[in-house]
Protein backbone atom coordinates (compact mmCIF):
# COMPACT_ATOMS: atom_id res chain seq x y z
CA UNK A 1 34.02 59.95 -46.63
CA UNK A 2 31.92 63.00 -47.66
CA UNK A 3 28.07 63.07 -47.22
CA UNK A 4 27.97 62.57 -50.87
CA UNK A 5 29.88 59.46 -51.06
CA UNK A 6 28.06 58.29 -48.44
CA UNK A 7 24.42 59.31 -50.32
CA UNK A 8 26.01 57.69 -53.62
CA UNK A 9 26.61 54.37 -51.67
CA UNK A 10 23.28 54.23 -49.47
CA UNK A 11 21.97 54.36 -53.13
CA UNK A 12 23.58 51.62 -54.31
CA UNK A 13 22.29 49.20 -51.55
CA UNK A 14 22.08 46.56 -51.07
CA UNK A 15 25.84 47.31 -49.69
CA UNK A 16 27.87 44.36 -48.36
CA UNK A 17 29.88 44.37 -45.03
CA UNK A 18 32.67 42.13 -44.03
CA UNK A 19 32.05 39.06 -41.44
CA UNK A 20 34.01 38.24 -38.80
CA UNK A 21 37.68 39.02 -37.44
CA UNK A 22 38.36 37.60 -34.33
CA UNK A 23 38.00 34.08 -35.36
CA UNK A 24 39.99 34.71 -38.50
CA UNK A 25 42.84 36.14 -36.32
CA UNK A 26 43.08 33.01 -34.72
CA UNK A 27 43.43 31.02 -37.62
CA UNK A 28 46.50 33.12 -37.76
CA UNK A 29 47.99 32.10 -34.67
CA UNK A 30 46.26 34.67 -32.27
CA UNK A 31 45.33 32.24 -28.89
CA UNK A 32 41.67 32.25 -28.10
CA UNK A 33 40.33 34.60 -25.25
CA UNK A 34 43.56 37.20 -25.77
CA UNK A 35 42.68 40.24 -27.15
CA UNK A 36 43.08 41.23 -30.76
CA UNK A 37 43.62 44.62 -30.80
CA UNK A 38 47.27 44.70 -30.08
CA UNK A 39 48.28 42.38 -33.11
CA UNK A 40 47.55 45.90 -35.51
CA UNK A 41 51.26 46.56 -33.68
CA UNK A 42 52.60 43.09 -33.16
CA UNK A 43 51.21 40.96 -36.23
CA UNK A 44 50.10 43.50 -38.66
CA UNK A 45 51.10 41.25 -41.79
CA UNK A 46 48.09 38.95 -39.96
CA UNK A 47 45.68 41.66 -39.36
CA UNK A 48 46.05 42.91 -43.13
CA UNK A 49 45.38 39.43 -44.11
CA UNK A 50 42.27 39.37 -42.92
CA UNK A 51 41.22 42.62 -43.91
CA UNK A 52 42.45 41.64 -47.54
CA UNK A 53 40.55 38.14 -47.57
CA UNK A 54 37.29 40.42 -46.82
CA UNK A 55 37.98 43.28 -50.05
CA UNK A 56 38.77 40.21 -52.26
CA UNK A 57 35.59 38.26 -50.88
CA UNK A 58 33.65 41.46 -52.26
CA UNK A 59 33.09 43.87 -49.11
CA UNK A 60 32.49 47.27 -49.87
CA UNK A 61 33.30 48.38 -46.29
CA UNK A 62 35.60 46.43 -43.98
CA UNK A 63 36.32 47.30 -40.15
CA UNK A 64 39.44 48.55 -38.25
CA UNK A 65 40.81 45.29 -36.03
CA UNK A 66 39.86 47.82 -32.95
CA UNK A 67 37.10 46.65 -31.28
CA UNK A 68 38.33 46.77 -27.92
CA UNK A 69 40.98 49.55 -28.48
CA UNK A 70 39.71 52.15 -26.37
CA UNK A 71 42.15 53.01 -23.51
CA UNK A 72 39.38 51.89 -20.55
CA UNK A 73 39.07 48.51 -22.51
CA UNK A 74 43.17 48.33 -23.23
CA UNK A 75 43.63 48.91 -19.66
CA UNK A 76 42.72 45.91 -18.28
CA UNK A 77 45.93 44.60 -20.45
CA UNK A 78 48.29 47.32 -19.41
CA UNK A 79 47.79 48.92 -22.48
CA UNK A 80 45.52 52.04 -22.07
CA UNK A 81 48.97 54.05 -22.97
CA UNK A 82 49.53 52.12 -26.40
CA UNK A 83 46.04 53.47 -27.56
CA UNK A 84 46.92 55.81 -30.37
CA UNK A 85 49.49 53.56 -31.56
CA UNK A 86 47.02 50.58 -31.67
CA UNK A 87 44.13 52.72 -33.29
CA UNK A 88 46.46 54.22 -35.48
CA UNK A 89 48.49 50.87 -36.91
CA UNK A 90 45.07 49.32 -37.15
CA UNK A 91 43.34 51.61 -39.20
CA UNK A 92 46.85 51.34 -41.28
CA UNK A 93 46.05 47.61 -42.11
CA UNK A 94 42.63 48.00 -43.38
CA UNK A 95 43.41 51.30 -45.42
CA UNK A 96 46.66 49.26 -46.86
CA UNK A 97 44.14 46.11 -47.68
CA UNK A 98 41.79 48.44 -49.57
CA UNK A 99 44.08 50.41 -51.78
CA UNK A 100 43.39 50.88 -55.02
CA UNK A 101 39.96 49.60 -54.39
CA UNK A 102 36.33 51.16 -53.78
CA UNK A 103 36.05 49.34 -50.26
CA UNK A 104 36.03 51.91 -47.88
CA UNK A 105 37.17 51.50 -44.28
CA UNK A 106 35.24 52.13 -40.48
CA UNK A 107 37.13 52.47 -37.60
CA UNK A 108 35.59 50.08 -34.98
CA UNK A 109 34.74 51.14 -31.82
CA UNK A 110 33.49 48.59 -28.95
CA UNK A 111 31.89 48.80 -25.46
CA UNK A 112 34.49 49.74 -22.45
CA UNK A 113 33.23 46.76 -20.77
CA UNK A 114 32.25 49.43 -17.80
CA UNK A 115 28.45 50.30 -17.00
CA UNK A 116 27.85 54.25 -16.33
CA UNK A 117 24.48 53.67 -14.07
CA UNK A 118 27.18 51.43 -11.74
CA UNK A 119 29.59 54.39 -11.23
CA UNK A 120 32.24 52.14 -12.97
CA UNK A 121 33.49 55.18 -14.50
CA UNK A 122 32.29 58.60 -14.82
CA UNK A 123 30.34 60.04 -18.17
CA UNK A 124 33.29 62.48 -18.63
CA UNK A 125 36.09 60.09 -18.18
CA UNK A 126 34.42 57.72 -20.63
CA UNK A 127 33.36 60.22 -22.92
CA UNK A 128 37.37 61.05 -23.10
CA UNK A 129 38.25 57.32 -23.66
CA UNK A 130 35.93 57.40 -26.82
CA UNK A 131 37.28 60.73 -27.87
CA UNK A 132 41.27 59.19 -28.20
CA UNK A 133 40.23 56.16 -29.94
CA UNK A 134 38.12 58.43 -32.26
CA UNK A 135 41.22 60.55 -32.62
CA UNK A 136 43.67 58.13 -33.20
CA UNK A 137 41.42 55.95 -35.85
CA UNK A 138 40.80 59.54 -37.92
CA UNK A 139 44.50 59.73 -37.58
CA UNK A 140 44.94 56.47 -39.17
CA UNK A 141 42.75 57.37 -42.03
CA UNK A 142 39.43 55.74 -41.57
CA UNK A 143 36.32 56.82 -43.71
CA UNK A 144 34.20 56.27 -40.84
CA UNK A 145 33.24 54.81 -38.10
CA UNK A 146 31.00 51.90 -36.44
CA UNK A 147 29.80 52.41 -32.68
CA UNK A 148 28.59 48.24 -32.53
CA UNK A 149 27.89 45.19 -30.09
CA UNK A 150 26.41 48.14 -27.39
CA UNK A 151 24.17 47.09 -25.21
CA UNK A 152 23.74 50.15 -22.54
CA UNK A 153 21.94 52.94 -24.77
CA UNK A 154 24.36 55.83 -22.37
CA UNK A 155 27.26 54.25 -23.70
CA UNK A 156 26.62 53.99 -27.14
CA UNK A 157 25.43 57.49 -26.94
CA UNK A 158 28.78 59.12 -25.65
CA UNK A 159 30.47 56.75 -28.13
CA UNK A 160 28.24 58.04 -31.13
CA UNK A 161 28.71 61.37 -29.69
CA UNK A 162 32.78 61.17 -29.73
CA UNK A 163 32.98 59.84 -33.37
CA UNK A 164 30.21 62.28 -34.76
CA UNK A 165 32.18 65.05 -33.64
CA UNK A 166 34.53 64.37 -36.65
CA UNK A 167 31.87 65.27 -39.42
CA UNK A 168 32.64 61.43 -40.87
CA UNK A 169 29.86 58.75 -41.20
CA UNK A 170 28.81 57.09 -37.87
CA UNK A 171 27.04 53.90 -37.64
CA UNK A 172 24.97 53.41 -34.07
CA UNK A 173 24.81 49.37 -33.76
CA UNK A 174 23.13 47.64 -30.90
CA UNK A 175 23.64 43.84 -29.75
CA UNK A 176 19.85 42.21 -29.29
CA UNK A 177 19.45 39.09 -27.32
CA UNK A 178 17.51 39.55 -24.22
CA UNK A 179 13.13 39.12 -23.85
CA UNK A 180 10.63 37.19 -25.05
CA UNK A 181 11.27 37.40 -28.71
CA UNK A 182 15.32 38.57 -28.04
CA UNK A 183 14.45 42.01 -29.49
CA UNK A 184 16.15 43.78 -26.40
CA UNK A 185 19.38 44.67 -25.42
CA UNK A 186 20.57 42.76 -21.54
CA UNK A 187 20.16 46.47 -20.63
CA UNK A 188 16.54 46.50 -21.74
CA UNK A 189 16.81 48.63 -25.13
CA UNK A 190 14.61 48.14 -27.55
CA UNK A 191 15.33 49.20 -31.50
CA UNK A 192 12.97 51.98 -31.64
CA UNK A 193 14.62 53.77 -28.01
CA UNK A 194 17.98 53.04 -29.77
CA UNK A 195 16.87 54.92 -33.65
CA UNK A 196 15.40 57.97 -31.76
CA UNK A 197 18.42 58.50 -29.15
CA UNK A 198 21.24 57.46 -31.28
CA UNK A 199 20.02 59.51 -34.60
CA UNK A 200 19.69 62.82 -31.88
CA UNK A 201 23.47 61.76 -30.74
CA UNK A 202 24.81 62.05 -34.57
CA UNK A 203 24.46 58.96 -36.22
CA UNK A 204 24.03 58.31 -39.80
CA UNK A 205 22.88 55.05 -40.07
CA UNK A 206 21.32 52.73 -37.29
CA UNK A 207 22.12 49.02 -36.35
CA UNK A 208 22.58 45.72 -34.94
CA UNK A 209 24.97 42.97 -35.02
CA UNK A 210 25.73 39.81 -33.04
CA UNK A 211 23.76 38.15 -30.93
CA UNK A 212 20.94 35.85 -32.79
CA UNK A 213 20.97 34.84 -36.47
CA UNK A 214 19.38 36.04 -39.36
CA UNK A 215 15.79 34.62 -38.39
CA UNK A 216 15.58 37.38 -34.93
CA UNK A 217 17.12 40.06 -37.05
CA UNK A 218 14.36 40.32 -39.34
CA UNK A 219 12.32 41.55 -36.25
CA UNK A 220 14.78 44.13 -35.29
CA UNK A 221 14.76 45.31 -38.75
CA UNK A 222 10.98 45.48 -39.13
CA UNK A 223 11.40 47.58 -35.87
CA UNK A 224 13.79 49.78 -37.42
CA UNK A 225 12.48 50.53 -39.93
CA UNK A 226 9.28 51.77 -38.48
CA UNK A 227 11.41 54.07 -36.14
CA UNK A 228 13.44 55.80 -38.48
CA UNK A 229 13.88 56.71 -41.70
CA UNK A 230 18.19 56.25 -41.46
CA UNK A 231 19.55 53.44 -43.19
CA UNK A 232 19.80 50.05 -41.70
CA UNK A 233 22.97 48.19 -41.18
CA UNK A 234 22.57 44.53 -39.98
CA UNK A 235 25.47 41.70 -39.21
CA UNK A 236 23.84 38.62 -37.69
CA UNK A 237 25.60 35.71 -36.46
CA UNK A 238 25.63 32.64 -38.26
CA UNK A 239 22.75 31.14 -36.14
CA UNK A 240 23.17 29.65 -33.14
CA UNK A 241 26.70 28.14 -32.06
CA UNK A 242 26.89 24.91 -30.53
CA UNK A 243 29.79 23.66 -28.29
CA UNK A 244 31.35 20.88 -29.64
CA UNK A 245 34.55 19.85 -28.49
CA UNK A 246 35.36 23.49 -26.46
CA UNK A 247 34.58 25.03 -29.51
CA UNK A 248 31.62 27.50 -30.38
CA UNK A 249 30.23 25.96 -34.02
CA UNK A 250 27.40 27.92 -35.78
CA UNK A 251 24.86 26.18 -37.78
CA UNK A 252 24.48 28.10 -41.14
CA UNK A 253 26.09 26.98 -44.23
CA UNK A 254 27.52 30.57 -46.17
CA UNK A 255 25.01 30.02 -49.16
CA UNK A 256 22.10 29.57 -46.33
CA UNK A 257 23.47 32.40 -44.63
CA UNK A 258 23.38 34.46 -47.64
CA UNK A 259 19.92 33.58 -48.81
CA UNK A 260 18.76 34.48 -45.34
CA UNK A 261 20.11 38.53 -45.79
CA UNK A 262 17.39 38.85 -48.58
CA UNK A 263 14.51 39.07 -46.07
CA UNK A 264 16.57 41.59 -44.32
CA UNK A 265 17.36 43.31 -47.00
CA UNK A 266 13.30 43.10 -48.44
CA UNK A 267 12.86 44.75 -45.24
CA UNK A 268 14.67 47.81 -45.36
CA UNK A 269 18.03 46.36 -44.42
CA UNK A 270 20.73 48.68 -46.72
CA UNK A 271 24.02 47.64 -45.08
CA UNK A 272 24.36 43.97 -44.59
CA UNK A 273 27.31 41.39 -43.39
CA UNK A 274 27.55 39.28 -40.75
CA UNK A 275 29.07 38.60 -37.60
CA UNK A 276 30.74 35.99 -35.19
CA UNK A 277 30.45 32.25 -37.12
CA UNK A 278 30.83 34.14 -40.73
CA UNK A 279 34.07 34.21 -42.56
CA UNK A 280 35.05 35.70 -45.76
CA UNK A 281 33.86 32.59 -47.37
CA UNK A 282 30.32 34.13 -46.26
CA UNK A 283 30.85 37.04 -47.43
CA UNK A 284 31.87 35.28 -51.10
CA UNK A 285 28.58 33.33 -51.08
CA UNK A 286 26.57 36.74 -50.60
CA UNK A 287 28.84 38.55 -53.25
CA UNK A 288 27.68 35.84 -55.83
CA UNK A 289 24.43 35.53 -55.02
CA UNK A 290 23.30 39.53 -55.62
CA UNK A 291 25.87 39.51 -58.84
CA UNK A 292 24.71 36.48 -60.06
């Protein structure tokens, strides 16, 4: 995606995200708690499912099914090897579900589940993990890229950093759910530390997703927005989940869910879609109710 795509788009906002893909993938088959990543290879006829269900629901950006594809991550599964192959086949199942459309596609990129000020890993050697699964999802063909659900403001940094590099759009997202009012990350970042290191690190467009609902993200919006003047993105959970039976269960209905985003978006929000509890069934009910 060139700079002026991405202009022409930010000006069309309110501009609607997918939901989520981990639950989908299970509906598919994939056993809870195993990761996802390595279906792009194994089940990519599932994985393109789900990234179809989301362009037909009305998305004008879906993800990559790579959210814990970098090698440090992939490592812990024996993996770390398989990286470009898993980057690669799953930016090949969103680009497939999206052709012949105008839904673009972000590589995602998720926390390596190590902490820097621990000496879990080094800066460089995490910097480098970031830097294949940037390479390997530009390989693939993505328009973009989405640095989300970061909680340590180092990491996200390097990760911004690595994908930045490329000259394609980056989105910086944070995951807020620790304090008083939940408005921090569990490492203590706030949204207006996050906009002023993240925009000097190369990102486009500033954000946070899972975590709370709709109600807390309003909050980090406001916060935002009075930080920086880059475009929001925002993907909230659907509330709260419950556990009923073993089973996380989230209390929003899609139309409430929906209704909900227009305070976000009222408050700067330009990118908007939701996280874990949503489904492209969510994603339908917000589709109708801005084209209605």
């Amino acid at each position: 995606m060139t700079r002026d795509q991405w202009d022409g788009l930010c000006a069309s906002a309110p501009v609607l995200l997918d939901g989520a893909w981990g639950t989908q993938l299970q509906e598919y088959g994939l056993p809870p708690g195993e990761g996802a990543d390595e279906w792009n290879c194994s089940h990519p006829e599932a994985v393109g499912a789900v990234a179809r269900s989301y362009v037909e629901a009305g998305s004008r950006i879906i993800l990559t099914n790579t959210f814990g594809a970098n090698p440090i991550m992939l490592a812990r599964h024996g993996a770390a090897d398989r990286t470009e192959a898993i980057n690669e086949a799953g930016a090949a199942c969103s680009r497939q579900a999206v052709a012949g459309t105008a839904t673009f596609v972000f590589g995602s990129i998720g926390p390596t589940g190590q902490l820097l000020m621990m000496g879990d890993v080094s800066e460089a050697d995490m910097l480098k993990g970031f830097e294949r699964q940037v390479a390997a999802l530009q390989a693939g063909g993505v328009d973009g890229f989405v640095v989300e659900t970061m909680a340590a403001l180092d990491e996200a940094t390097l990760a911004v950093q690595a994908a930045a590099a490329t000259g394609l759009p980056v989105v910086a997202s944070m995951v807020y759910d620790t304090g008083p009012d939940k408005d921090r990350t569990m490492m203590g970042v706030t949204p207006a530390q996050a906009a002023t290191v993240l925009a000097a690190a190369g990102a486009w467009a500033i954000g946070a997703n899972c975590g709370q609902g709709p109600d807390t993200f309003l909050a980090i919006g406001q916060q935002y927005r009075e930080a920086t003047n880059l475009p929001i993105w925002l993907k909230p959970n659907a509330g709260l989940p419950e556990m009923r039976n073993g089973q996380a269960v989230y209390d929003l209905a899609p139309k409430d869910f929906a209704a909900a985003l227009d305070a976000l978006h009222k408050a700067g929000a330009m990118f908007l879609g939701g996280c874990c509890g949503t489904s492209p069934t969510f994603i339908k009910a917000i589709a109708q109710r801005w084209h209605s």
